[in-house]
C-alpha atoms as a PDB file:
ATOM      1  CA  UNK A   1     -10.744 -15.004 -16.181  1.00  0.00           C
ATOM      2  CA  UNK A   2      -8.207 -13.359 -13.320  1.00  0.00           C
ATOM      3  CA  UNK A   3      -9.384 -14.017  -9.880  1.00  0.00           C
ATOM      4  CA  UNK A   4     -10.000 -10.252  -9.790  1.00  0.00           C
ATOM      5  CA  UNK A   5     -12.188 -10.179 -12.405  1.00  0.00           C
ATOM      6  CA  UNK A   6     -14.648 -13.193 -11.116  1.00  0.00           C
ATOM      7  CA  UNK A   7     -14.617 -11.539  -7.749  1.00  0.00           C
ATOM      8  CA  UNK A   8     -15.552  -7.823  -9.343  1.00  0.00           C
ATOM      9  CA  UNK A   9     -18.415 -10.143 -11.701  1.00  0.00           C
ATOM     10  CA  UNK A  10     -19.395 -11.991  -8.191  1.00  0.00           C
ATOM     11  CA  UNK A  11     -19.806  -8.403  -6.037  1.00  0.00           C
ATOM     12  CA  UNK A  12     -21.572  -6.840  -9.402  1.00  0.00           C
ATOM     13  CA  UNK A  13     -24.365  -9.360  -9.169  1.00  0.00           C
ATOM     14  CA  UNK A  14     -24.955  -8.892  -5.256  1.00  0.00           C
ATOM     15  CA  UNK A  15     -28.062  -7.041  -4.386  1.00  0.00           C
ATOM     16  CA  UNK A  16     -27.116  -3.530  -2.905  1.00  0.00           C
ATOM     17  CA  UNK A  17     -27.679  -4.600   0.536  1.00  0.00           C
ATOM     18  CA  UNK A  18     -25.296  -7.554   0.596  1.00  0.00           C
ATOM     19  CA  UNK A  19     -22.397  -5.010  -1.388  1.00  0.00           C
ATOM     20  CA  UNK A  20     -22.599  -2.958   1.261  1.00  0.00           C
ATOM     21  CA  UNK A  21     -22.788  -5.232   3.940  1.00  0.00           C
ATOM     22  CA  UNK A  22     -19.345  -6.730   2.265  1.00  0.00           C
ATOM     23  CA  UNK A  23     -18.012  -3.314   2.034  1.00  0.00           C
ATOM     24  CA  UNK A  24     -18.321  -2.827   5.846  1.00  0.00           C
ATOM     25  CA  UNK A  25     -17.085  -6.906   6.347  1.00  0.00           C
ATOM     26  CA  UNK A  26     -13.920  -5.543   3.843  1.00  0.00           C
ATOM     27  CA  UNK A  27     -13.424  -2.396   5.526  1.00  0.00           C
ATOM     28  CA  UNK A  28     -13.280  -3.652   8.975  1.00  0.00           C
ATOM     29  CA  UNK A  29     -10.747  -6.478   7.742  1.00  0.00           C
ATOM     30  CA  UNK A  30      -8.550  -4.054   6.385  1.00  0.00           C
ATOM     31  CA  UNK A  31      -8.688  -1.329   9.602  1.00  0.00           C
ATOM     32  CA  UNK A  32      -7.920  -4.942  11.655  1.00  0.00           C
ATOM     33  CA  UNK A  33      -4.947  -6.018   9.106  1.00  0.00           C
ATOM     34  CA  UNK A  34      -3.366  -2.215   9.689  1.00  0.00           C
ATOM     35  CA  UNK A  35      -3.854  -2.561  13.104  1.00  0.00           C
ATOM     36  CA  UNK A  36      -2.174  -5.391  13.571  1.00  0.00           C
ATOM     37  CA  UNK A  37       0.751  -4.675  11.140  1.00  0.00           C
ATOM     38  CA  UNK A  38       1.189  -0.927  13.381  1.00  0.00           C
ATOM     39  CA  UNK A  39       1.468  -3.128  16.539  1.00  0.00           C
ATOM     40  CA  UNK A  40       4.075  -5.197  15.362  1.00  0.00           C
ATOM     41  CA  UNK A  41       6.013  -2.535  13.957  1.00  0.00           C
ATOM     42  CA  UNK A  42       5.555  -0.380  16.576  1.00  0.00           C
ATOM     43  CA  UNK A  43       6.644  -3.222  19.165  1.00  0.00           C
ATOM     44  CA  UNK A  44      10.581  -3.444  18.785  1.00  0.00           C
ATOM     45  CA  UNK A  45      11.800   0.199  19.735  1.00  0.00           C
ATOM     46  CA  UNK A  46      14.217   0.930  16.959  1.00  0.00           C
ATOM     47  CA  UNK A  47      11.310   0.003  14.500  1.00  0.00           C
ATOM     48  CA  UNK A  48       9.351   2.520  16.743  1.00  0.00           C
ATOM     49  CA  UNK A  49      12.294   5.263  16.314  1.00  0.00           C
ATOM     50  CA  UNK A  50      13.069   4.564  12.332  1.00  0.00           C
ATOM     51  CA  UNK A  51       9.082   5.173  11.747  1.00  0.00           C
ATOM     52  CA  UNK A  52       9.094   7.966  13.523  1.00  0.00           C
ATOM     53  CA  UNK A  53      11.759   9.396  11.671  1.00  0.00           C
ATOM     54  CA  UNK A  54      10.542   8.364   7.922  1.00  0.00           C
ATOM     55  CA  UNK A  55       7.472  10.154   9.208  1.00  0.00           C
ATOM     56  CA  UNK A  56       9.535  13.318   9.834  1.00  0.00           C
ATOM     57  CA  UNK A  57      11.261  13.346   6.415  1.00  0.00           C
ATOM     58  CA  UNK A  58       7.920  13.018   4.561  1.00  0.00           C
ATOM     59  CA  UNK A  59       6.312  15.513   6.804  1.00  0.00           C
ATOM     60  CA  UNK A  60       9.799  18.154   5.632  1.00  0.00           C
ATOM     61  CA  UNK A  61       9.636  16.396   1.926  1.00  0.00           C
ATOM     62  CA  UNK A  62      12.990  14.940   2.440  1.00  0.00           C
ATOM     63  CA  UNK A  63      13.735  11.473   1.226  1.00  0.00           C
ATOM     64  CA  UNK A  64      11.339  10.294  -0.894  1.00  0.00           C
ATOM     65  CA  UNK A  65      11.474   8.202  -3.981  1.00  0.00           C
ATOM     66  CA  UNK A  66       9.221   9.101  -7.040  1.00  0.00           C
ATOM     67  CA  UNK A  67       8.751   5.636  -9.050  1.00  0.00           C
ATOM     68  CA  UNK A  68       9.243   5.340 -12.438  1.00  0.00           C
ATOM     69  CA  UNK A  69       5.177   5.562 -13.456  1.00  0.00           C
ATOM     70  CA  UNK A  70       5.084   4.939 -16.675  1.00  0.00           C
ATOM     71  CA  UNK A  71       4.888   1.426 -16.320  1.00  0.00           C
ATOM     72  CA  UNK A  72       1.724   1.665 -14.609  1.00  0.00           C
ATOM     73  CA  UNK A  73      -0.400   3.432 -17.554  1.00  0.00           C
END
């Protein structure tokens, strides 16, 4: 069994209380984790500038790379 699957088994058997109580525990790990990873980008100023400017170009559509999906159906 993947660890994925044991964890999704593991959550399934948790009362409802305790799911969402580890929702909220997950969530608030994740908001932290993005957060922290924003800082740190954001901290050296041509980081700062190149975000800035991906954000334009997918704001005006230019630039962006489609994936090959088919390999994920």
């Amino acid at each position: 069994m993947s660890t994925l699957a044991a964890i999704e088994s593991a959550v399934t058997q948790l009362p409802r209380s305790e799911k969402a109580e580890l929702l909220r525990f997950v969530a608030a790990q994740l908001r932290e984790t993005a957060e922290d990873e924003t800082d740190y980008l954001l901290s050296s100023p041509a980081n700062h500038e190149h975000l800035l400017r991906v954000v334009a170009d997918i704001r005006a559509g230019r630039n962006i790379v489609s994936p090959d999906q088919t390999m994920f159906r």
